[in-house]
PDB file of N, CA and C in Angstrom:
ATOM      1  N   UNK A   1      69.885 135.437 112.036  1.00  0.00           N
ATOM      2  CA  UNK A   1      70.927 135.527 113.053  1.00  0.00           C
ATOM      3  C   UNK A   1      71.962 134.422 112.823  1.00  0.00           C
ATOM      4  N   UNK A   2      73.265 134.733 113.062  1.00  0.00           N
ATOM      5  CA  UNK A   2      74.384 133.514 112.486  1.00  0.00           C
ATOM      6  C   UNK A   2      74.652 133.335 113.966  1.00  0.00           C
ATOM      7  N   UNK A   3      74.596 131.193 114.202  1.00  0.00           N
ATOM      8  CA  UNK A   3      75.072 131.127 115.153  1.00  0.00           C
ATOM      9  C   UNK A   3      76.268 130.861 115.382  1.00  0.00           C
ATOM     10  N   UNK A   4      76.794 130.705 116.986  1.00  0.00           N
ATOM     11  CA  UNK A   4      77.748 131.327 117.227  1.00  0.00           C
ATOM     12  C   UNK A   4      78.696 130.276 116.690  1.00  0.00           C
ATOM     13  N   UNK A   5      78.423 129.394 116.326  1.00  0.00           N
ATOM     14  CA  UNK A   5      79.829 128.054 115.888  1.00  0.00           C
ATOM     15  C   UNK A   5      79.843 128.966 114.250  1.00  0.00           C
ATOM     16  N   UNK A   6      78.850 129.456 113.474  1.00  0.00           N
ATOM     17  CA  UNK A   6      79.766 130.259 112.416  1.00  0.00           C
ATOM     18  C   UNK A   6      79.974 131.483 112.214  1.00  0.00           C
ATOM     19  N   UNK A   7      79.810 132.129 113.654  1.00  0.00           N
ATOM     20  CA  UNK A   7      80.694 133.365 113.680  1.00  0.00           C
ATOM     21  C   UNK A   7      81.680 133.111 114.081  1.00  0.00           C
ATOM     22  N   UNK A   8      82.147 131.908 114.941  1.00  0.00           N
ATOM     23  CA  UNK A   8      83.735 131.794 115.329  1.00  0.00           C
ATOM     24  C   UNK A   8      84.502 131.035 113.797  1.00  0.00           C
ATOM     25  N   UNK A   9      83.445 130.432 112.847  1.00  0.00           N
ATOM     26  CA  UNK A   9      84.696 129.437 112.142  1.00  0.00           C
ATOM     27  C   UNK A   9      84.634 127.965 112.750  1.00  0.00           C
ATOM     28  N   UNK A  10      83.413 127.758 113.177  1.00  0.00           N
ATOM     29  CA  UNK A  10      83.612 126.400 114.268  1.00  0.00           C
ATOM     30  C   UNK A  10      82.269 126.149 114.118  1.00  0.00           C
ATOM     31  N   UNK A  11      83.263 124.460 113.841  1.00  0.00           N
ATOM     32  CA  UNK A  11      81.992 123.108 114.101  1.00  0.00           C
ATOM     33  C   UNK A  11      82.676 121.980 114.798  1.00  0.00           C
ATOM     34  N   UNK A  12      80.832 121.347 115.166  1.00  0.00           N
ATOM     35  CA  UNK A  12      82.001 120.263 115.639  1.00  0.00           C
ATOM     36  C   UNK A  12      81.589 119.157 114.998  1.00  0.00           C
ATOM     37  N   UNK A  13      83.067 118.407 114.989  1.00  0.00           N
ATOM     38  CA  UNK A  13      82.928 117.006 113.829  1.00  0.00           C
ATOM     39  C   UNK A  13      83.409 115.693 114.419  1.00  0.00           C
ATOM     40  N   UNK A  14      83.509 114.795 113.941  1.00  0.00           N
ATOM     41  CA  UNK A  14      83.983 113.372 114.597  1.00  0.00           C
ATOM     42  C   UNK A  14      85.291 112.976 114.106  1.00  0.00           C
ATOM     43  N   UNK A  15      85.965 112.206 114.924  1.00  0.00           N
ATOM     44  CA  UNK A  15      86.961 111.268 114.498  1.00  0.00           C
ATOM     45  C   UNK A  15      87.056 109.605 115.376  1.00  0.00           C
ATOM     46  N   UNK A  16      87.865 109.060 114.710  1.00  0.00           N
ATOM     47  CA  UNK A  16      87.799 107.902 114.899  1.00  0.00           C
ATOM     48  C   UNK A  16      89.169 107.274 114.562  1.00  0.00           C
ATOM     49  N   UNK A  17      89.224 106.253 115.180  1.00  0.00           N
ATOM     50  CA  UNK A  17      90.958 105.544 115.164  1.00  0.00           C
ATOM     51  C   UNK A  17      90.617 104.197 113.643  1.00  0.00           C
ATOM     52  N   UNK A  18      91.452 104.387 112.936  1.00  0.00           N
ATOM     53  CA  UNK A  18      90.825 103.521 111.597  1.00  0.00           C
ATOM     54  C   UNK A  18      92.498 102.765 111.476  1.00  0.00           C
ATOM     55  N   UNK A  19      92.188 102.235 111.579  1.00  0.00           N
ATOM     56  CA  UNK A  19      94.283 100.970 111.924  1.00  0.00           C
ATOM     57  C   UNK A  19      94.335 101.067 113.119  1.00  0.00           C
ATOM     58  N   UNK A  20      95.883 100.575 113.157  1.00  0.00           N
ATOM     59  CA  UNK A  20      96.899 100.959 113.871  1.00  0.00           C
ATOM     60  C   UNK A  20      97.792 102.185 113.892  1.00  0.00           C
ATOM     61  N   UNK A  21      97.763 102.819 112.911  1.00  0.00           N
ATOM     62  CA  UNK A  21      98.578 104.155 112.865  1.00  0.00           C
ATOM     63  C   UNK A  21      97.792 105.350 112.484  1.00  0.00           C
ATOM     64  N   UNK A  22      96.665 105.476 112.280  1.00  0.00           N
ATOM     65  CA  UNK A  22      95.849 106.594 112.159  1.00  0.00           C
ATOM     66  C   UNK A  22      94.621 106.648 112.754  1.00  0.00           C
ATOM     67  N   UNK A  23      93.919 107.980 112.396  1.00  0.00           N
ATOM     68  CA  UNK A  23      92.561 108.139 113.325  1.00  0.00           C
ATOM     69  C   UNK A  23      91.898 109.531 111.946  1.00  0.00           C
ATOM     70  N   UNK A  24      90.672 109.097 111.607  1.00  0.00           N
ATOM     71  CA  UNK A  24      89.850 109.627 110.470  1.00  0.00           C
ATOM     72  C   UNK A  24      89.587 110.604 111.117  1.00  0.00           C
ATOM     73  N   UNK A  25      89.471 112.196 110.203  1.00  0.00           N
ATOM     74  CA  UNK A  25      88.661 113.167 110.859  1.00  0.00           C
ATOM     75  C   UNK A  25      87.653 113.522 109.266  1.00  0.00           C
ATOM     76  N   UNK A  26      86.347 113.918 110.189  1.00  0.00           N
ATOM     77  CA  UNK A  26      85.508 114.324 109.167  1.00  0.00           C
ATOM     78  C   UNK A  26      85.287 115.902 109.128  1.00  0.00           C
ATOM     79  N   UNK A  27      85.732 116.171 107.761  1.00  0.00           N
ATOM     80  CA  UNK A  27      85.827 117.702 107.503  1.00  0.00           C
ATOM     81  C   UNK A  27      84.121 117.941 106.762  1.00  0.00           C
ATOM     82  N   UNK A  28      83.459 118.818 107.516  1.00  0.00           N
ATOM     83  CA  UNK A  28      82.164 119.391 106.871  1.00  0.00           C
ATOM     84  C   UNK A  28      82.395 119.240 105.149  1.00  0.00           C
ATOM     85  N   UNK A  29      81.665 118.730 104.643  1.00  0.00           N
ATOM     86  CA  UNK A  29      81.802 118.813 103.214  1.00  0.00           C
ATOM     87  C   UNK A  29      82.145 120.982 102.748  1.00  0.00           C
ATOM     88  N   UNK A  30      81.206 121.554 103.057  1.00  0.00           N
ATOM     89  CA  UNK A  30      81.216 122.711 102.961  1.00  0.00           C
ATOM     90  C   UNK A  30      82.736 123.162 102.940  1.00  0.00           C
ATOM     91  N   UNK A  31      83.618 123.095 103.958  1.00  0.00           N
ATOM     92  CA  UNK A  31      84.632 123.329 104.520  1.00  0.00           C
ATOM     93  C   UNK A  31      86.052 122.867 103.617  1.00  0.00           C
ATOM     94  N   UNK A  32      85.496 121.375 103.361  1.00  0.00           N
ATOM     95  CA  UNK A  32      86.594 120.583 102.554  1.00  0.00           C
ATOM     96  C   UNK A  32      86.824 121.852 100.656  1.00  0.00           C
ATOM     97  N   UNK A  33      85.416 122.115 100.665  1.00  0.00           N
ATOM     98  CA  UNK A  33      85.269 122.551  99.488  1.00  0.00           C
ATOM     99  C   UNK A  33      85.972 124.050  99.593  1.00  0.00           C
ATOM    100  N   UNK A  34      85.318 124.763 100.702  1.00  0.00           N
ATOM    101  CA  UNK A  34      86.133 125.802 100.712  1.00  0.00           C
ATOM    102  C   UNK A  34      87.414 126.024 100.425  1.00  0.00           C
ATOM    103  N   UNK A  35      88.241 125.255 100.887  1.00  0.00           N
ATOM    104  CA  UNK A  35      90.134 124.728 100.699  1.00  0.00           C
ATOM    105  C   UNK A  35      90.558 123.629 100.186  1.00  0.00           C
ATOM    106  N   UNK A  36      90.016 123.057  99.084  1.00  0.00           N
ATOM    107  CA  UNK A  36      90.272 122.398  98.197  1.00  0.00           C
ATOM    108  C   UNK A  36      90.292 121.148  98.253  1.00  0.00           C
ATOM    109  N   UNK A  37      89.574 120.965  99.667  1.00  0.00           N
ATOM    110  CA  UNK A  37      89.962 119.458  99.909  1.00  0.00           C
ATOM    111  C   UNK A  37      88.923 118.346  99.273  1.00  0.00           C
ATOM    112  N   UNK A  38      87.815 118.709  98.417  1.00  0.00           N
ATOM    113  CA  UNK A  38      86.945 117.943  98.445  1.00  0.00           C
ATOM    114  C   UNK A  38      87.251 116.786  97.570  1.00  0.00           C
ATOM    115  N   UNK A  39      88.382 116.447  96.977  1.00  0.00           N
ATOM    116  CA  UNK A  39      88.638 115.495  96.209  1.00  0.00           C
ATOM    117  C   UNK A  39      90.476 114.976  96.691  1.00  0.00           C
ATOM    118  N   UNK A  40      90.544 113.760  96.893  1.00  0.00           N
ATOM    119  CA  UNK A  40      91.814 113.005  97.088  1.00  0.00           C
ATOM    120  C   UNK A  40      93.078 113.844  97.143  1.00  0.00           C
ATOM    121  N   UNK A  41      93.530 114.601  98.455  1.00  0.00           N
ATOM    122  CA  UNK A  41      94.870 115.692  98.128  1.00  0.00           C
ATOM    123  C   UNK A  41      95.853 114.950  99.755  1.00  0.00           C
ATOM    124  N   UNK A  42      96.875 115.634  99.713  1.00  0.00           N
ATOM    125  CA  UNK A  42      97.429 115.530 100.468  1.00  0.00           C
ATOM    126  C   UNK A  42      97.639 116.869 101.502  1.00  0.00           C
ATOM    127  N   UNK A  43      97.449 116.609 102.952  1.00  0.00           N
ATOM    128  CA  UNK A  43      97.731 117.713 104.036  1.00  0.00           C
ATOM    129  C   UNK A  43      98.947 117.537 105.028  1.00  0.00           C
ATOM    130  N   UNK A  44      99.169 118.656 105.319  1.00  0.00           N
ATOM    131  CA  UNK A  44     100.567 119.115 106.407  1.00  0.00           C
ATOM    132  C   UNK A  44      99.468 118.489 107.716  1.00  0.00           C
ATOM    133  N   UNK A  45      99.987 118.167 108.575  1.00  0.00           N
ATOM    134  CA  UNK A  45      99.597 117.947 109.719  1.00  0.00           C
ATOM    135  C   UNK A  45     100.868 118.565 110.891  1.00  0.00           C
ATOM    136  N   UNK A  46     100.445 119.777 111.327  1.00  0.00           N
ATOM    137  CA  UNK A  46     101.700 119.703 112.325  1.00  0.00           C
ATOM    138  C   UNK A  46     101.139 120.090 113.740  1.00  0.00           C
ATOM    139  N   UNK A  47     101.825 119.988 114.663  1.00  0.00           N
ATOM    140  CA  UNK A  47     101.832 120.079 116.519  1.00  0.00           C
ATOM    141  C   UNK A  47     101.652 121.614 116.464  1.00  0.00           C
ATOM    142  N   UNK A  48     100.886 122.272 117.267  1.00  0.00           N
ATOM    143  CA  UNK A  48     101.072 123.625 117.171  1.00  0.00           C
ATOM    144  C   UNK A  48     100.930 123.742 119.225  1.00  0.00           C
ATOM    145  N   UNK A  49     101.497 124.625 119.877  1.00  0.00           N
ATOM    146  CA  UNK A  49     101.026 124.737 121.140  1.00  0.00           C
ATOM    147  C   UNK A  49      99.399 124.853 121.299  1.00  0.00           C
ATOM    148  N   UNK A  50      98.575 125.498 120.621  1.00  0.00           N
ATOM    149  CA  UNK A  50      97.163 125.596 120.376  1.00  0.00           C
ATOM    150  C   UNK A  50      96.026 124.605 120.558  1.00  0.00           C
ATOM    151  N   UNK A  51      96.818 123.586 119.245  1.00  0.00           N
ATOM    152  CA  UNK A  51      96.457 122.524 118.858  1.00  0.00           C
ATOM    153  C   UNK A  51      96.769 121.783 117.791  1.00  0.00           C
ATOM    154  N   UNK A  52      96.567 121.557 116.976  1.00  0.00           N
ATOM    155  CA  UNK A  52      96.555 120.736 115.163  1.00  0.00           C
ATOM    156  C   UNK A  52      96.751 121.647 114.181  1.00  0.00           C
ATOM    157  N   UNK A  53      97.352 121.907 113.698  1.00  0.00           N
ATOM    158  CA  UNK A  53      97.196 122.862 112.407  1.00  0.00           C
ATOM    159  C   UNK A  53      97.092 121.529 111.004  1.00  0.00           C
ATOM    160  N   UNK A  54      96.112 121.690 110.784  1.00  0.00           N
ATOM    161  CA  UNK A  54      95.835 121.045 109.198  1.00  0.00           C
ATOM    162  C   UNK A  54      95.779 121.670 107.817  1.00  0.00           C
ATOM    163  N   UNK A  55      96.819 121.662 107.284  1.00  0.00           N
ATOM    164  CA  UNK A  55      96.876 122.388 105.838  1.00  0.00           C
ATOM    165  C   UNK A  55      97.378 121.926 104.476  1.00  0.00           C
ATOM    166  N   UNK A  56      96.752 122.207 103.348  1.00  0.00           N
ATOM    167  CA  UNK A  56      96.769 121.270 102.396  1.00  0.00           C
ATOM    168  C   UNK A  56      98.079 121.557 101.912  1.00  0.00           C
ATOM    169  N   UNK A  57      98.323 120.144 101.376  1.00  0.00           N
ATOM    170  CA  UNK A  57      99.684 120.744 100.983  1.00  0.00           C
ATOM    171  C   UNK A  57      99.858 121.158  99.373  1.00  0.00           C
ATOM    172  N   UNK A  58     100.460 122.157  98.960  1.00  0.00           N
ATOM    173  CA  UNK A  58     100.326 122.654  97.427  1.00  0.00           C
ATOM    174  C   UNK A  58     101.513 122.152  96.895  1.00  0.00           C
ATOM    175  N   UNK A  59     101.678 121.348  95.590  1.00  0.00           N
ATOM    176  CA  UNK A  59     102.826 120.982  95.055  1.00  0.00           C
ATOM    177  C   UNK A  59     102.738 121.382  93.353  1.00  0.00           C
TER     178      UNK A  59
END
């Protein structure tokens, strides 16, 4: 039976305030790997009415 945090696409993870100008979020390793993040990249961070949209950025 799949539970229900991965039939929606959902976990839950931590963050934390690391400076003065940022705050760490921890992406499931699984997850990072899925979208390329598992090694040193750069992401879009933008405001969405929703919430956060986080997306890697492709150059």
């Amino acid at each position: 039976m799949i539970s229900d945090n991965k039939r929606n696409n959902k976990e839950i993870t931590k963050t934390w305030i690391s400076g003065q100008n940022s705050c760490t979020l921890v992406i499931p390793r699984s997850v990072a790997i899925e979208y390329g993040l598992d090694s040193p990249s750069h992401v879009i961070v933008e405001k969405t009415p929703e919430g956060i949209l986080i997306r890697k950025l492709e150059v």
